[in-house]
PDB file of N, CA and C in Angstrom:
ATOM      1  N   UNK A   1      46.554  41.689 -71.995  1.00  0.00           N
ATOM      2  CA  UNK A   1      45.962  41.258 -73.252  1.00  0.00           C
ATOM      3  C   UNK A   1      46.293  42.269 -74.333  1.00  0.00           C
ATOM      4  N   UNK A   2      46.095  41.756 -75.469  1.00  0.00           N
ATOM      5  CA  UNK A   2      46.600  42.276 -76.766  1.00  0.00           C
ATOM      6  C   UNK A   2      46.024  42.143 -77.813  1.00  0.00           C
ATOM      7  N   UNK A   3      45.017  42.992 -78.766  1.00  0.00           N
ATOM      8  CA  UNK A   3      44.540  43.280 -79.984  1.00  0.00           C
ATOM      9  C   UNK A   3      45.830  42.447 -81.102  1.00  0.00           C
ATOM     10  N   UNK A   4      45.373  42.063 -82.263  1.00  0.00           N
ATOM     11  CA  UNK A   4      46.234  41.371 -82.930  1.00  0.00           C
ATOM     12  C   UNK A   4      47.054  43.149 -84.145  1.00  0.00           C
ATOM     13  N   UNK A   5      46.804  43.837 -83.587  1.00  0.00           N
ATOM     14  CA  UNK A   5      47.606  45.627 -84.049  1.00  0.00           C
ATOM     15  C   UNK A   5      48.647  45.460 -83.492  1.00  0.00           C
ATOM     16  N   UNK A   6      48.855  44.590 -82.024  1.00  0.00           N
ATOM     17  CA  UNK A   6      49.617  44.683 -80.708  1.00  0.00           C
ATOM     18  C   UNK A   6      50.878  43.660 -80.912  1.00  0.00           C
ATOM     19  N   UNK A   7      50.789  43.052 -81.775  1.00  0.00           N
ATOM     20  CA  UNK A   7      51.213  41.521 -82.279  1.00  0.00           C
ATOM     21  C   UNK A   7      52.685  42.462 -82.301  1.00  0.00           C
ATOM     22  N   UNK A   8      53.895  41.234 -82.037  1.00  0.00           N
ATOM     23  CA  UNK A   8      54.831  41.335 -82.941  1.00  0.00           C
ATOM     24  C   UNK A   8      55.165  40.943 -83.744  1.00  0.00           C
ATOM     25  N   UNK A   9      56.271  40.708 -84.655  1.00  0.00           N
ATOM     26  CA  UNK A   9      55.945  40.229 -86.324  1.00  0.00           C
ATOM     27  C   UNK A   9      56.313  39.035 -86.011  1.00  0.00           C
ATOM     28  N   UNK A  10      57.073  38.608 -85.004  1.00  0.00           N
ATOM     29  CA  UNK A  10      57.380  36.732 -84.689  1.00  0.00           C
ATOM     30  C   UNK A  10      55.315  36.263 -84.811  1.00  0.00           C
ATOM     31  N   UNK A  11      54.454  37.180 -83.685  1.00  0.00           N
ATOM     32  CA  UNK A  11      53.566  36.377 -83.232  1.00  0.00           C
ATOM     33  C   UNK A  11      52.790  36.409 -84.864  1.00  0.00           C
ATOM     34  N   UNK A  12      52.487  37.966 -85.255  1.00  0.00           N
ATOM     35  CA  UNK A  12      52.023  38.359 -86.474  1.00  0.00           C
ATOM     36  C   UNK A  12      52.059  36.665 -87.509  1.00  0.00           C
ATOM     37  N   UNK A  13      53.124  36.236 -87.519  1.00  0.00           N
ATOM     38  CA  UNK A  13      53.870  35.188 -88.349  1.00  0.00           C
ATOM     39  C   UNK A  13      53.075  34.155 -87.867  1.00  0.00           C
ATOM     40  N   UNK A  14      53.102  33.902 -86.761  1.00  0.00           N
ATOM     41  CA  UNK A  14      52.315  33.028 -86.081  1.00  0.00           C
ATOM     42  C   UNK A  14      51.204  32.316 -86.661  1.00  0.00           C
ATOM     43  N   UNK A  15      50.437  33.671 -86.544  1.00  0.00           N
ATOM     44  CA  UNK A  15      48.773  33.965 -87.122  1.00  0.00           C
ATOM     45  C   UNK A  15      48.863  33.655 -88.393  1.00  0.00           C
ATOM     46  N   UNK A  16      50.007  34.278 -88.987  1.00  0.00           N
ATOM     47  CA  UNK A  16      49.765  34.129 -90.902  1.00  0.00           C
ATOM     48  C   UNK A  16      50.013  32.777 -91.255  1.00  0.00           C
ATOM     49  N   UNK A  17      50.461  31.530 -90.025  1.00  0.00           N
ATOM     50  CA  UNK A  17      50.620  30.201 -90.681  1.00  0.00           C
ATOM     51  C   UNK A  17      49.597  29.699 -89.882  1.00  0.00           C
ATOM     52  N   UNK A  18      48.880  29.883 -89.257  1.00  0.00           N
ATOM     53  CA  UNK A  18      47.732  29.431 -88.803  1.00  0.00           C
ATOM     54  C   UNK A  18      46.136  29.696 -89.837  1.00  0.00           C
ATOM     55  N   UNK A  19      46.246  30.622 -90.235  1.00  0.00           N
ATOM     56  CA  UNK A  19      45.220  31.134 -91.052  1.00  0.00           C
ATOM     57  C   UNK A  19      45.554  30.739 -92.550  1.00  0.00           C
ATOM     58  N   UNK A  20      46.569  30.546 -92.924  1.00  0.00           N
ATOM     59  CA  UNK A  20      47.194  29.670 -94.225  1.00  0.00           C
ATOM     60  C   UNK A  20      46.833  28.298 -94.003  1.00  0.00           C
ATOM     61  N   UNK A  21      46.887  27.716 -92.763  1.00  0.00           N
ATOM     62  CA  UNK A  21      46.562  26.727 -92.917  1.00  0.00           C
ATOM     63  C   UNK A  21      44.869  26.125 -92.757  1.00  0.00           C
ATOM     64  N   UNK A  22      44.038  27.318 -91.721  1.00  0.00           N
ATOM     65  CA  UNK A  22      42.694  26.944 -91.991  1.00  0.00           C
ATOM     66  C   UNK A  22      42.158  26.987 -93.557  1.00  0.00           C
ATOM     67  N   UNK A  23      43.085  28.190 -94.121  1.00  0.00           N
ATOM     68  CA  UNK A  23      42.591  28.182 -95.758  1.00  0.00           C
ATOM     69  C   UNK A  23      42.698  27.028 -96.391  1.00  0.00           C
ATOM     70  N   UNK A  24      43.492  26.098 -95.945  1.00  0.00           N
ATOM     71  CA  UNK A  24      43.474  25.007 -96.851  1.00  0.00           C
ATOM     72  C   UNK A  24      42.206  23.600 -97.062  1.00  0.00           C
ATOM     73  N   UNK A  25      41.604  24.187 -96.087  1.00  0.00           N
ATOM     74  CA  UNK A  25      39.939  23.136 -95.887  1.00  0.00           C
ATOM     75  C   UNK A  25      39.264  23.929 -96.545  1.00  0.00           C
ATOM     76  N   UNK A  26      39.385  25.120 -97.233  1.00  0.00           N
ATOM     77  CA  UNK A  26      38.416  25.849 -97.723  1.00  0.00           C
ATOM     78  C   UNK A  26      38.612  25.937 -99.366  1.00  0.00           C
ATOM     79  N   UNK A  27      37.202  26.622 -99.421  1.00  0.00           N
ATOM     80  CA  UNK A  27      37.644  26.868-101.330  1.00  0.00           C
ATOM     81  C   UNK A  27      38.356  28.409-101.430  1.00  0.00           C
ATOM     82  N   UNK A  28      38.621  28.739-100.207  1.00  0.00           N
ATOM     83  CA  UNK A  28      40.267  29.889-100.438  1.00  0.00           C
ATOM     84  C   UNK A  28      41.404  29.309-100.761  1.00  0.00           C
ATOM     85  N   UNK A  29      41.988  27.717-101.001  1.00  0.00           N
ATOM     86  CA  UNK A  29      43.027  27.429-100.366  1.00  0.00           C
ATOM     87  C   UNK A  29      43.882  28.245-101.289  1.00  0.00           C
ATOM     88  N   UNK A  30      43.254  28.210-102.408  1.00  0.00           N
ATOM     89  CA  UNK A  30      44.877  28.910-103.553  1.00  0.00           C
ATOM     90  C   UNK A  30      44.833  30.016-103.405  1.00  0.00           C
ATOM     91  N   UNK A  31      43.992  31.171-102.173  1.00  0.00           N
ATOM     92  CA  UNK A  31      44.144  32.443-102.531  1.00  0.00           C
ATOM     93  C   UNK A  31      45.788  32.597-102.081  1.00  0.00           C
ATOM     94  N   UNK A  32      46.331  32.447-101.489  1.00  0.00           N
ATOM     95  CA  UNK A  32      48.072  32.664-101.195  1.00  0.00           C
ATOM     96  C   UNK A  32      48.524  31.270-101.554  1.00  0.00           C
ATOM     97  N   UNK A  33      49.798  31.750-101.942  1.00  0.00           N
ATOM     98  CA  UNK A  33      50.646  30.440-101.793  1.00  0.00           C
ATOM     99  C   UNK A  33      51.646  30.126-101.009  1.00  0.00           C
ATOM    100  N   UNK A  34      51.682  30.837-100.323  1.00  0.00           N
ATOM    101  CA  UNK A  34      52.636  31.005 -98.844  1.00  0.00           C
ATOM    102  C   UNK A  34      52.003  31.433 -97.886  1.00  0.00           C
ATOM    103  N   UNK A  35      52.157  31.435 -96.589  1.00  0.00           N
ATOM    104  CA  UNK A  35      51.889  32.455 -95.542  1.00  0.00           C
ATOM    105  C   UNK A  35      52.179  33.719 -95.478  1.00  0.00           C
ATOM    106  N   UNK A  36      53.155  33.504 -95.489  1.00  0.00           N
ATOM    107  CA  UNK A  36      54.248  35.147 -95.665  1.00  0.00           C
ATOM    108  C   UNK A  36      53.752  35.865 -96.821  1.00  0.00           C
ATOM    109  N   UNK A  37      53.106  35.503 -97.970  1.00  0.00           N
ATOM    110  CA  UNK A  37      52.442  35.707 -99.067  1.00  0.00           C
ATOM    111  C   UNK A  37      51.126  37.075 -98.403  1.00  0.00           C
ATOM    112  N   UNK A  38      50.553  36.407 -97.720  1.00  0.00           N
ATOM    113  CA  UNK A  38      48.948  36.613 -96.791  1.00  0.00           C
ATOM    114  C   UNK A  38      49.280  38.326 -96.273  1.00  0.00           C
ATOM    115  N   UNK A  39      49.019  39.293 -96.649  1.00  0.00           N
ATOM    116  CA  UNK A  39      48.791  40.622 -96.254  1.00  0.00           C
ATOM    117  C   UNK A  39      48.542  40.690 -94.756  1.00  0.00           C
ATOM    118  N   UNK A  40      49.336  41.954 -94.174  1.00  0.00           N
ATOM    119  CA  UNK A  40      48.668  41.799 -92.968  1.00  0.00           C
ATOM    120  C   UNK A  40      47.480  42.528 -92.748  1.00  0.00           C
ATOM    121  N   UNK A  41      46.710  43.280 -93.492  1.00  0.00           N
ATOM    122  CA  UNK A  41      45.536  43.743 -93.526  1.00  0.00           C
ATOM    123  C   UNK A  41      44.464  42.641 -93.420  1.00  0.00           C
ATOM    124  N   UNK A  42      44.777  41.441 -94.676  1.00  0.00           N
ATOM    125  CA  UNK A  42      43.503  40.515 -94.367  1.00  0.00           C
ATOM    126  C   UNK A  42      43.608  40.125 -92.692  1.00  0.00           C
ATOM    127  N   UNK A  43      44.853  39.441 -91.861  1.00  0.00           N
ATOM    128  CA  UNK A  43      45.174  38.959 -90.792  1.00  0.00           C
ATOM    129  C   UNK A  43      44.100  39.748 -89.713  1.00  0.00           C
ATOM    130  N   UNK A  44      44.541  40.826 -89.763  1.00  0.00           N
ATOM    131  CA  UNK A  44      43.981  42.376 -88.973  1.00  0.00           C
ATOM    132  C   UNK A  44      42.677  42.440 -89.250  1.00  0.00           C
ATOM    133  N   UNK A  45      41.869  41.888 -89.612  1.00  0.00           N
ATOM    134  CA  UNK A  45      40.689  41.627 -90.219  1.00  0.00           C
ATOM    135  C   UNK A  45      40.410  40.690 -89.824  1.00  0.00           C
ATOM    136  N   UNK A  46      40.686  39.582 -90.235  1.00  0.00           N
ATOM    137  CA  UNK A  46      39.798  38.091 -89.649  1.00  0.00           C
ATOM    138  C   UNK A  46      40.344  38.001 -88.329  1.00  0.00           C
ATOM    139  N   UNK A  47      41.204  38.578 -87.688  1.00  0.00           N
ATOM    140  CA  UNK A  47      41.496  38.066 -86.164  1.00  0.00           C
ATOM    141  C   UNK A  47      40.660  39.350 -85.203  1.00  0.00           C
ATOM    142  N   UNK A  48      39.874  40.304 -85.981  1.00  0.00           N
ATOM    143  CA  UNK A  48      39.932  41.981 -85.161  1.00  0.00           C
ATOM    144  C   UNK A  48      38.829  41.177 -84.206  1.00  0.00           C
ATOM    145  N   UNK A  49      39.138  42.089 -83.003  1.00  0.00           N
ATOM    146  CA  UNK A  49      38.382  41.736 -81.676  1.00  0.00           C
ATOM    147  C   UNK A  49      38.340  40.920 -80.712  1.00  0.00           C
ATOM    148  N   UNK A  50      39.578  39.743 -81.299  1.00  0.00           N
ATOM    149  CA  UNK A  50      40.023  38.960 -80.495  1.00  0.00           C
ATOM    150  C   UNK A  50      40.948  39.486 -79.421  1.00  0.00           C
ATOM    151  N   UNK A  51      41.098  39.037 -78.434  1.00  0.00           N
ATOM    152  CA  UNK A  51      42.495  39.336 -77.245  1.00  0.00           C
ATOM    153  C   UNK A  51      43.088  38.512 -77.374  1.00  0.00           C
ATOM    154  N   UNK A  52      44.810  38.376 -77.690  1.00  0.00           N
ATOM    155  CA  UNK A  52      45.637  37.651 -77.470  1.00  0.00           C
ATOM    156  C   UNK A  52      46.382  37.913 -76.175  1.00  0.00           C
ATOM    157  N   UNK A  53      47.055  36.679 -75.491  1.00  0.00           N
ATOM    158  CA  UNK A  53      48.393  36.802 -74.368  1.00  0.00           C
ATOM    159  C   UNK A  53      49.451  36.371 -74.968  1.00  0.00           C
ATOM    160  N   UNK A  54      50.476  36.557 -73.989  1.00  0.00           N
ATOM    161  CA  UNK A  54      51.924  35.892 -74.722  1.00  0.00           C
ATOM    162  C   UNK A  54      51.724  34.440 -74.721  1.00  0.00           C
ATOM    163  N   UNK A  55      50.654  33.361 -74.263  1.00  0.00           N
ATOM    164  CA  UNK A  55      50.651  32.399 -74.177  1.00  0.00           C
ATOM    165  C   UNK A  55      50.163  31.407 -75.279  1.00  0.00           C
ATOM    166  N   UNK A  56      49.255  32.298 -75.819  1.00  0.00           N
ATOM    167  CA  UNK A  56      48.924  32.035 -77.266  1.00  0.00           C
ATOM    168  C   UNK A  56      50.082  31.692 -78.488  1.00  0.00           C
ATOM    169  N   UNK A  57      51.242  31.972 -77.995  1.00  0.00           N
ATOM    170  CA  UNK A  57      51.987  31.773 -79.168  1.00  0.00           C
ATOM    171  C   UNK A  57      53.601  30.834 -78.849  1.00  0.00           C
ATOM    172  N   UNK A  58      53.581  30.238 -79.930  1.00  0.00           N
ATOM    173  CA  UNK A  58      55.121  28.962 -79.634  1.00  0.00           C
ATOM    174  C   UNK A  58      56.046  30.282 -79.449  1.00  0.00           C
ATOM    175  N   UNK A  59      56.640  31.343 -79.947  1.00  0.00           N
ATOM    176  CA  UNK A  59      57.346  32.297 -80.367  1.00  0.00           C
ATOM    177  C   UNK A  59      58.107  32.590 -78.878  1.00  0.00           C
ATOM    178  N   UNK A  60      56.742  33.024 -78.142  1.00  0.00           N
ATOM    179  CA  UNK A  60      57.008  33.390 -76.629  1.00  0.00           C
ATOM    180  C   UNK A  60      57.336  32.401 -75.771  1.00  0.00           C
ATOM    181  N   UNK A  61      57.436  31.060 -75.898  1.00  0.00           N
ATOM    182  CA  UNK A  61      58.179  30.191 -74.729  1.00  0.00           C
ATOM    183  C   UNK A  61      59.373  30.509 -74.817  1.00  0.00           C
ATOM    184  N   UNK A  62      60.076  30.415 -73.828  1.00  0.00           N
ATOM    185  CA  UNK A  62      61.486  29.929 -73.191  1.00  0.00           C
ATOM    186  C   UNK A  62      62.209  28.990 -73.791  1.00  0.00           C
ATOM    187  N   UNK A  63      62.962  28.987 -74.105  1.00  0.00           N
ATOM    188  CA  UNK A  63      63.653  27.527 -74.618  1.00  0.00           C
ATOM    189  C   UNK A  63      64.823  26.941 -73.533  1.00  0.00           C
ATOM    190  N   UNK A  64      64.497  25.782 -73.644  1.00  0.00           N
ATOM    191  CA  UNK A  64      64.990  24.951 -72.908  1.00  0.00           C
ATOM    192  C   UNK A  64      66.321  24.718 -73.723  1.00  0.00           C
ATOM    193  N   UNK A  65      67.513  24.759 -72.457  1.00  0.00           N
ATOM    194  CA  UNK A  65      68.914  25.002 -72.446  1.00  0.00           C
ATOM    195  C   UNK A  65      69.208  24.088 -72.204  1.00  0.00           C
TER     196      UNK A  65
END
């Protein structure tokens, strides 16, 4: 398991279009206008204390050949 500090910037990326996109049900939606926009300090913040695996993320599958 893995603290989101632990992230790599594929999974990091991950998170920043996942959390871009919960913003958009909210009255945050216009705080970014991109993902990639989104600091990774806020990320490191709203995800702290969670454990991630490599399974958590599209980034880490295998691709089929």
């Amino acid at each position: 398991m893995k603290t989101v500090h632990d992230l790599s910037r594929e999974e990091l990326d991950e998170l920043k279009m996942a959390y871009y996109d919960q913003l958009q049900y909210t009255d945050d939606a216009d705080s970014f206008l991109c993902y990639d926009a989104i600091p990774n300090s806020v990320i490191f913040e709203h995800y702290d204390g969670i454990s991630f695996v490599n399974d958590d993320f599209f980034c880490n599958c295998e691709s089929e050949d």
